[in-house]
C-alpha atoms as a PDB file:
ATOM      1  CA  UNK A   1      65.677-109.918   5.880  1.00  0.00           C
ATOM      2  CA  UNK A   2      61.976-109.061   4.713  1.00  0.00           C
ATOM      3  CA  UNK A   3      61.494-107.651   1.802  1.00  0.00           C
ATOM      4  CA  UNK A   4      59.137-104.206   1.955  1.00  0.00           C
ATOM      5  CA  UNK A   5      55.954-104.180   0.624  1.00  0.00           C
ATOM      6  CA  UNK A   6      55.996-101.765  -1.873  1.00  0.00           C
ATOM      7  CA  UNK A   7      58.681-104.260  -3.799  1.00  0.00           C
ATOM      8  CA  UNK A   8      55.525-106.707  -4.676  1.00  0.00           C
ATOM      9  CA  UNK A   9      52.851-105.933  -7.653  1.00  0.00           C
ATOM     10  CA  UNK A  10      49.370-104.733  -6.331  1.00  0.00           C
ATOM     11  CA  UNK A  11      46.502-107.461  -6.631  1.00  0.00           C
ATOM     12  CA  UNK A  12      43.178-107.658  -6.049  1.00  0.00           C
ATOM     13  CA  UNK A  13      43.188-107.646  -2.166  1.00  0.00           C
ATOM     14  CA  UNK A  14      45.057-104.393  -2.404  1.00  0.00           C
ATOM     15  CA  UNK A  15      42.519-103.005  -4.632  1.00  0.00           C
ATOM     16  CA  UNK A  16      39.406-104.254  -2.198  1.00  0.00           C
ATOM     17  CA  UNK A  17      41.296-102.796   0.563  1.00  0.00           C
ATOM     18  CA  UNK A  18      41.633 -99.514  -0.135  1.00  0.00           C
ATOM     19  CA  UNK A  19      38.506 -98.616  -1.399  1.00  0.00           C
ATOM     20  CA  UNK A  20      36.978 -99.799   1.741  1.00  0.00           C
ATOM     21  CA  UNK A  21      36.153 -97.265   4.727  1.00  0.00           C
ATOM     22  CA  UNK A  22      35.300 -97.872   8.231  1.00  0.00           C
ATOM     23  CA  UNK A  23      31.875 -98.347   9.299  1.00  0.00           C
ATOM     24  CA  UNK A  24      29.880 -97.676  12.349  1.00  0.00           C
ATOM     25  CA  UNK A  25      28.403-100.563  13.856  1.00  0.00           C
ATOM     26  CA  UNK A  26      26.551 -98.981  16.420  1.00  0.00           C
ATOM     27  CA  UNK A  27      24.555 -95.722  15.271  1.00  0.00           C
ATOM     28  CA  UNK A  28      21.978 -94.191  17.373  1.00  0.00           C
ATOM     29  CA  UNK A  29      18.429 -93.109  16.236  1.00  0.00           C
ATOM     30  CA  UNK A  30      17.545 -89.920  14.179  1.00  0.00           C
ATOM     31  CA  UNK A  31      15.992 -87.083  16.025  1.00  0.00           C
ATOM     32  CA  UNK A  32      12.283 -87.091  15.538  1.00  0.00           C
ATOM     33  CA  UNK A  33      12.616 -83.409  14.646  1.00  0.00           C
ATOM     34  CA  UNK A  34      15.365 -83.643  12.347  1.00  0.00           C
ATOM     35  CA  UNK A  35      13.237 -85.776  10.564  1.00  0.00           C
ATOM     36  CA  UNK A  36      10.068 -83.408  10.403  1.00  0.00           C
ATOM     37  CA  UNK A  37      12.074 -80.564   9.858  1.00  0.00           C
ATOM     38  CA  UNK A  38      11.751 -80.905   5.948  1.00  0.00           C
ATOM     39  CA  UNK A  39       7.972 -81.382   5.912  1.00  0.00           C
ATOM     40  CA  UNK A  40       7.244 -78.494   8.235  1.00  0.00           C
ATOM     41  CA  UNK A  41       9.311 -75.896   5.771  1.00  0.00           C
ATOM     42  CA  UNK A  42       7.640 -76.955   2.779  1.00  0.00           C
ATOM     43  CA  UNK A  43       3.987 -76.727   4.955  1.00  0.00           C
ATOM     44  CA  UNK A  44       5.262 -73.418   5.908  1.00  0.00           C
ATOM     45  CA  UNK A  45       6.533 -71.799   2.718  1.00  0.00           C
ATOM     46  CA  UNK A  46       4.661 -73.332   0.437  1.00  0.00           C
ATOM     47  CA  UNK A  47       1.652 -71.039   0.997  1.00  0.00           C
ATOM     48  CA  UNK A  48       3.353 -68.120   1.530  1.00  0.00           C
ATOM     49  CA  UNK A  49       5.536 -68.311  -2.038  1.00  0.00           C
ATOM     50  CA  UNK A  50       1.854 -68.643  -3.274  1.00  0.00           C
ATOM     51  CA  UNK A  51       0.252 -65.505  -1.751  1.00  0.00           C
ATOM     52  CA  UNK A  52       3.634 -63.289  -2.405  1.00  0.00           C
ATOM     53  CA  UNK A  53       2.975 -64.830  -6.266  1.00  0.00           C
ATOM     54  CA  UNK A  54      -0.635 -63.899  -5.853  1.00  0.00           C
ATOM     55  CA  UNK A  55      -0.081 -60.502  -4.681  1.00  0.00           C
ATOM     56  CA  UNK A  56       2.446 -59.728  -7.421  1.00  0.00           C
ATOM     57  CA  UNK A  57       0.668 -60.683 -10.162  1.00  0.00           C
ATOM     58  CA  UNK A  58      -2.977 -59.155  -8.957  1.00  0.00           C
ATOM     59  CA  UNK A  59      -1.378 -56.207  -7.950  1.00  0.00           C
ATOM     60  CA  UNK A  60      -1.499 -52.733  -9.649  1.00  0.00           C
ATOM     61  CA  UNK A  61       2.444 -52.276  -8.857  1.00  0.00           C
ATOM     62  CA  UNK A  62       2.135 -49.532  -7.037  1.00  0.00           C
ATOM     63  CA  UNK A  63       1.037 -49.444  -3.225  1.00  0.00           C
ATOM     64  CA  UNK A  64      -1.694 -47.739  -2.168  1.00  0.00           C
ATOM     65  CA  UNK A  65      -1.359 -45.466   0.909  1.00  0.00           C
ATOM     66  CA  UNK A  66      -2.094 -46.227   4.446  1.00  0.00           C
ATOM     67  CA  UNK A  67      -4.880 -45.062   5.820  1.00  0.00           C
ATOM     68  CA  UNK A  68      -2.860 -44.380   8.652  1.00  0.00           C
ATOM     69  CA  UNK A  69      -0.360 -42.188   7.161  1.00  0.00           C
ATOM     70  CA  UNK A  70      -1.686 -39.211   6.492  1.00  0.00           C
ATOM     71  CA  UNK A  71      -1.179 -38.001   2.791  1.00  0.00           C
ATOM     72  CA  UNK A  72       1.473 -35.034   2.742  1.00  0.00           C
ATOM     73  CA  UNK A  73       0.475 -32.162   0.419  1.00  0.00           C
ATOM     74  CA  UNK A  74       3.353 -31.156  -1.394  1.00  0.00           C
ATOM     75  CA  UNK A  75       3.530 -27.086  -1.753  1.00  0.00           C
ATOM     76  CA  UNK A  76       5.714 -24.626  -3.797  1.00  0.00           C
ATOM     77  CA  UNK A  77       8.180 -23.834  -1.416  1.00  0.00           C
ATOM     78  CA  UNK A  78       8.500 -19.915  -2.066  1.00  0.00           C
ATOM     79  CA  UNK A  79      11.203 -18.118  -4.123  1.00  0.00           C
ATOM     80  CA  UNK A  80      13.806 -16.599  -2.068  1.00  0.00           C
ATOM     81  CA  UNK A  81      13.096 -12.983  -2.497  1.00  0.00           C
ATOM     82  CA  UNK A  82       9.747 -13.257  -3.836  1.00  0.00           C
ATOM     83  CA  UNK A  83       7.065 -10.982  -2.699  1.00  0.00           C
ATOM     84  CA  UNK A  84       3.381 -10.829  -3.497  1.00  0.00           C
ATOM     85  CA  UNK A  85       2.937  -8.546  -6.268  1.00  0.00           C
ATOM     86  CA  UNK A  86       1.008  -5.375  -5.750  1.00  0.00           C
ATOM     87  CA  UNK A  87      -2.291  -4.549  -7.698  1.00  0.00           C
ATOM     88  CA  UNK A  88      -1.095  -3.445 -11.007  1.00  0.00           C
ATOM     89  CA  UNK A  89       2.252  -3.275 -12.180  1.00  0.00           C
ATOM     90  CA  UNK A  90       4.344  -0.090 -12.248  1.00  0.00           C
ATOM     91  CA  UNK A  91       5.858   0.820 -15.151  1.00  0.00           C
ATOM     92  CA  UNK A  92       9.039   3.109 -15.766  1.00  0.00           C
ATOM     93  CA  UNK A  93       6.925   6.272 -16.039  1.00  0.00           C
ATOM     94  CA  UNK A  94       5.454   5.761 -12.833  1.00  0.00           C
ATOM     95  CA  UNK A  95       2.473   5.287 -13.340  1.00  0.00           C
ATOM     96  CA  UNK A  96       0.240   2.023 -12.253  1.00  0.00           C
ATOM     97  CA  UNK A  97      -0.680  -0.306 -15.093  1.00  0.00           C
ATOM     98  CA  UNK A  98      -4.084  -1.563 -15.191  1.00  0.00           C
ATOM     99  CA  UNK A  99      -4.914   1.484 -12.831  1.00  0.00           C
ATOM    100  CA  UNK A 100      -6.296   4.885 -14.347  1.00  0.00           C
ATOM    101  CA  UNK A 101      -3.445   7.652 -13.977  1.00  0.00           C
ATOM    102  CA  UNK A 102      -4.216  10.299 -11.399  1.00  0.00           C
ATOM    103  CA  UNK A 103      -5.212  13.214 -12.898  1.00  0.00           C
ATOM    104  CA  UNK A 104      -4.029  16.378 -11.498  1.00  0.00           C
ATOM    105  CA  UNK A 105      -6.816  18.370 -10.705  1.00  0.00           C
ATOM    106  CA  UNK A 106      -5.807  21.696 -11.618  1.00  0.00           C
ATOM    107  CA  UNK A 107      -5.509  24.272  -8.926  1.00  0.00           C
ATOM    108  CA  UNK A 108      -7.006  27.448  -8.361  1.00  0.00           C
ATOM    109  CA  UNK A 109      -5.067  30.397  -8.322  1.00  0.00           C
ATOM    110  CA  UNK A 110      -4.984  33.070  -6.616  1.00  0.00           C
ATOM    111  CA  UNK A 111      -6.039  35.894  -8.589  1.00  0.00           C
ATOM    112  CA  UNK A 112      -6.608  39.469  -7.408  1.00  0.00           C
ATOM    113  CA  UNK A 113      -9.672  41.021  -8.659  1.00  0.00           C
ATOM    114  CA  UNK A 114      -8.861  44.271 -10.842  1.00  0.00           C
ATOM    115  CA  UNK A 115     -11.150  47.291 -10.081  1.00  0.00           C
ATOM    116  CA  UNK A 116     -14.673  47.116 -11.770  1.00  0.00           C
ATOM    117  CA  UNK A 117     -14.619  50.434 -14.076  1.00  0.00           C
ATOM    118  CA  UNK A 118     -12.177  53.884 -13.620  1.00  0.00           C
ATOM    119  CA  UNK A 119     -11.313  56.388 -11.653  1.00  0.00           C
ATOM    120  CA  UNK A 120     -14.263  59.210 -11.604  1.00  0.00           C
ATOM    121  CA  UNK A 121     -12.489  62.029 -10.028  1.00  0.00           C
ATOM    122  CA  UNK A 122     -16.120  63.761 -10.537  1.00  0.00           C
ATOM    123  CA  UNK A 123     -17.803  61.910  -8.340  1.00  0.00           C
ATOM    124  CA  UNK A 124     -20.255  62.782  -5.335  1.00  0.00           C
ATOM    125  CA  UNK A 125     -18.003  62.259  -2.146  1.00  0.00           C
ATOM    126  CA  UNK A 126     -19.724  62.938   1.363  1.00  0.00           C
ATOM    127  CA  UNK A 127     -17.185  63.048   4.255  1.00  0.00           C
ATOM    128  CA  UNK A 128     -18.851  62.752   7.413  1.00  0.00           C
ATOM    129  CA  UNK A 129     -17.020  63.999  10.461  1.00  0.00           C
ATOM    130  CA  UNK A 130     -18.405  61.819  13.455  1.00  0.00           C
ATOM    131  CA  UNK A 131     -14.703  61.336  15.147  1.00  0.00           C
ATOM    132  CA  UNK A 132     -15.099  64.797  17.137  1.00  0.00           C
ATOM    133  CA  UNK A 133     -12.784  66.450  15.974  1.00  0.00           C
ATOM    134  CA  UNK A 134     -13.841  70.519  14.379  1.00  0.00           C
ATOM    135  CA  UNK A 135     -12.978  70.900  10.763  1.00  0.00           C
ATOM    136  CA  UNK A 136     -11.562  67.639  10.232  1.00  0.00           C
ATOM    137  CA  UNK A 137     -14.142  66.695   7.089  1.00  0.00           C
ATOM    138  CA  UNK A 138     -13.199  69.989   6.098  1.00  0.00           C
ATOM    139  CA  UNK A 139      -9.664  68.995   6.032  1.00  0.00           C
ATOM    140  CA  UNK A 140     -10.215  65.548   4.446  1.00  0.00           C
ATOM    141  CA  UNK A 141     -12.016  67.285   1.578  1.00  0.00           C
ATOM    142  CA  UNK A 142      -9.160  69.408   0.882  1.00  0.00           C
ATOM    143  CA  UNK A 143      -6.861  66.417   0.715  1.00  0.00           C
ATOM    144  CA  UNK A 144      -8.840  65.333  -1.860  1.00  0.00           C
ATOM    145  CA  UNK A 145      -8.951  68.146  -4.151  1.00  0.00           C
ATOM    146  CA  UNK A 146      -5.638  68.139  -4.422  1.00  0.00           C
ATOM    147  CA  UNK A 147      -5.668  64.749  -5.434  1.00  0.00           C
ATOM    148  CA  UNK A 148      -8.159  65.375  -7.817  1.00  0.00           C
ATOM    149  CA  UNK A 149     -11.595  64.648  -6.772  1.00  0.00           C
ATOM    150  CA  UNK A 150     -13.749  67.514  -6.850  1.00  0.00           C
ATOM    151  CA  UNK A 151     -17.356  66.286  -5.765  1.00  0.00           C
ATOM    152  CA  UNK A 152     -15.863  66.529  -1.603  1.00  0.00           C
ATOM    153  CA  UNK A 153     -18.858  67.523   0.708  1.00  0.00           C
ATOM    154  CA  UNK A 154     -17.832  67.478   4.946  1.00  0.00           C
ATOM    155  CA  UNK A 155     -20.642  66.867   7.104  1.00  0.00           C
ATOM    156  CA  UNK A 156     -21.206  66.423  10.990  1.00  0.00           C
ATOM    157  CA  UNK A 157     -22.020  62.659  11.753  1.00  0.00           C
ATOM    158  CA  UNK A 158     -24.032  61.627  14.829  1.00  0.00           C
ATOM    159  CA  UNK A 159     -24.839  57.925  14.359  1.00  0.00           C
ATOM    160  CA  UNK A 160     -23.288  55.210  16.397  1.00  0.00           C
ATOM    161  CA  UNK A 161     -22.221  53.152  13.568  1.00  0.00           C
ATOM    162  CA  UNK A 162     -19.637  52.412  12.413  1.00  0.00           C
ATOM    163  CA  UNK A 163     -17.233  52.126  14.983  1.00  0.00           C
ATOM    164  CA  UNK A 164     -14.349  52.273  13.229  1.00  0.00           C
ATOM    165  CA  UNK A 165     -13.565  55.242  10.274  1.00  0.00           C
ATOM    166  CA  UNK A 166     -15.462  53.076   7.214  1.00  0.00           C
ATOM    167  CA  UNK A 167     -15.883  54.205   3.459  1.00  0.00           C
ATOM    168  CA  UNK A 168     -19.116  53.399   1.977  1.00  0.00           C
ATOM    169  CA  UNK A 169     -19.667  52.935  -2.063  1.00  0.00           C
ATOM    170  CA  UNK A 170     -23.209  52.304  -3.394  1.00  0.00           C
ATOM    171  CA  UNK A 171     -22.471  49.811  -6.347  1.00  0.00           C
ATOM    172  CA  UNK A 172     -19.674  48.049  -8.423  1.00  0.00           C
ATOM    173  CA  UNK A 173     -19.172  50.567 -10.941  1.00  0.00           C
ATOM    174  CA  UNK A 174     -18.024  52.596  -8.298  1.00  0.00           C
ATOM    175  CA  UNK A 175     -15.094  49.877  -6.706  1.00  0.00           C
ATOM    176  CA  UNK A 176     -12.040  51.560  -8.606  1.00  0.00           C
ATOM    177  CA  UNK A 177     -12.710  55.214  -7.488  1.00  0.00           C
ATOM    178  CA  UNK A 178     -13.472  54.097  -3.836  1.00  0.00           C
ATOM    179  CA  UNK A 179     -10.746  51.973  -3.712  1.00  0.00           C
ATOM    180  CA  UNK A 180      -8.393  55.325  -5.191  1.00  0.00           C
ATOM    181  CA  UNK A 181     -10.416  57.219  -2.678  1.00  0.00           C
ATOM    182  CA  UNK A 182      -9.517  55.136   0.197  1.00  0.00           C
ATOM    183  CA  UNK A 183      -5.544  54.705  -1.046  1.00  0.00           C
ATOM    184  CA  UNK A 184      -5.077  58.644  -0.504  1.00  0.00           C
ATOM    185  CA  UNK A 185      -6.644  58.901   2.787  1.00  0.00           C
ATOM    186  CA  UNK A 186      -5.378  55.936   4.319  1.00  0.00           C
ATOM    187  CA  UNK A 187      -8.707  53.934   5.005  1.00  0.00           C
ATOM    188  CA  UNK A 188      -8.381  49.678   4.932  1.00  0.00           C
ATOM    189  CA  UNK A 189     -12.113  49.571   5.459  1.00  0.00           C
ATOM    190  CA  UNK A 190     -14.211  49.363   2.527  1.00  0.00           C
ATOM    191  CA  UNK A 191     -17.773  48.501   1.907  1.00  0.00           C
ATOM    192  CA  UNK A 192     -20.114  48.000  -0.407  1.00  0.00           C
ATOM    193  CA  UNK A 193     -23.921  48.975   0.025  1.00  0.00           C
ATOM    194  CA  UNK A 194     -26.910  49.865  -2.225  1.00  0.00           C
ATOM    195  CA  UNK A 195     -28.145  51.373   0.575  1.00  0.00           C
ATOM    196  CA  UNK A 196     -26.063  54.011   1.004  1.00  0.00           C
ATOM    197  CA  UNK A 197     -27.242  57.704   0.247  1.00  0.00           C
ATOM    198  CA  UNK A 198     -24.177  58.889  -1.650  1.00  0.00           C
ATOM    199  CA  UNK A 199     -22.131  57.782  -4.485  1.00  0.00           C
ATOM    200  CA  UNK A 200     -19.277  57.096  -1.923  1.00  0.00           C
ATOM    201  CA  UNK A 201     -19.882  58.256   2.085  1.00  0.00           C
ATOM    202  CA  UNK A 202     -16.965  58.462   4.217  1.00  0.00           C
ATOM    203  CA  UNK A 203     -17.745  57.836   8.020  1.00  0.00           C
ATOM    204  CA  UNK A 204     -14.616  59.319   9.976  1.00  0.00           C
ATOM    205  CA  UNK A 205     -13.775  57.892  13.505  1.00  0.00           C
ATOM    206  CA  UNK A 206     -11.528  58.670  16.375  1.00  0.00           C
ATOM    207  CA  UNK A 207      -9.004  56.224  14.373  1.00  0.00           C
ATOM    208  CA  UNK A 208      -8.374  58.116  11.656  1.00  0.00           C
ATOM    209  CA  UNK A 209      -4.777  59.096  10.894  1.00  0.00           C
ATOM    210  CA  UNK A 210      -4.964  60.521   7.454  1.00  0.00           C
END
């Protein structure tokens, strides 16, 4: 019966033994590229670690743009809301500041002229009958003495003109009497004229209804 190996003490060809390994007798060449490998990367890199280097250290750290790329102008985008503000600002009275305030111009009113002077119930009245009709300056006289005015004269009238019934008065003095004159007969048209013969004249037409 053998006795197993483990049952003897380790020597010194145990020791030798196990730290030896197998070795390759036959090994074939190493590729040529394998080989050039190393010296090609540091050929390579080695200059372009230098120019990054370079180009950090020269550089002013911030890259300048391309000419290429067009620079963008950057503008305010608008307030929502916002509107362009008018020429002056309004206040709370309405009116524009920075602006002169409207003046109201004032307006002319209508004002009706009062009769220059009074009533002369003595004045010279010629009534001129040129509407055809016998007696009717006669009539018209009377109409105005009982009204007052006692300086009535009736007349025939032969002229063409006027061609309505007209009341004549030869200056301002004269407006409120004529104007009196012509409120009791009825007549709208009055005129003034220097030229006229008489204080007042009173031309009577064919349209006369007084």
């Amino acid at each position: 019966m053998s006795t197993p190996h483990e049952d003897y003490p380790e020597d010194e060809f145990d020791v030798a033994g196990r730290d030896r390994t197998p070795q390759g007798v036959h090994r074939g060449p190493r590729p040529l590229l394998r080989t050039l490998l190393p010296i090609l990367a540091v050929v390579v890199l080695a200059p372009l670690l230098a120019w990054g280097a370079i180009s950090l250290l020269g550089g002013s750290g911030e890259p300048e743009p391309s000419a290429a790329a067009p620079t963008v102008q950057e503008t305010a985008a608008p307030t929502a809301g916002a509107t362009e503000a008018p020429t002056g600002e309004t206040s709370a009275e309405g009116t524009t500041e920075g602006a002169e305030p409207a003046t109201e111009e004032p307006t002319e009113e209508e004002t009706t002229e009062e009769p220059t002077g009074q009533v002369e119930y003595g004045t010279a009245i010629a009534v001129l009958n040129g509407a055809g009709v016998n007696g009717l300056a006669g009539e018209v006289v009377g109409t105005l003495a009982s009204e007052g005015f006692t300086g009535g004269v009736a007349d025939d009238y032969t002229s063409g003109a006027p061609a309505t019934t007209t009341l004549y008065y030869n200056n301002p003095e004269l407006q409120a009497t004529a104007e009196e004159v012509a409120r009791v007969l009825g007549i709208g048209n009055l005129v003034e004229s220097s030229s006229a013969t008489q204080a007042i004249a009173i031309v009577l037409r064919s349209d006369f209804q007084g």
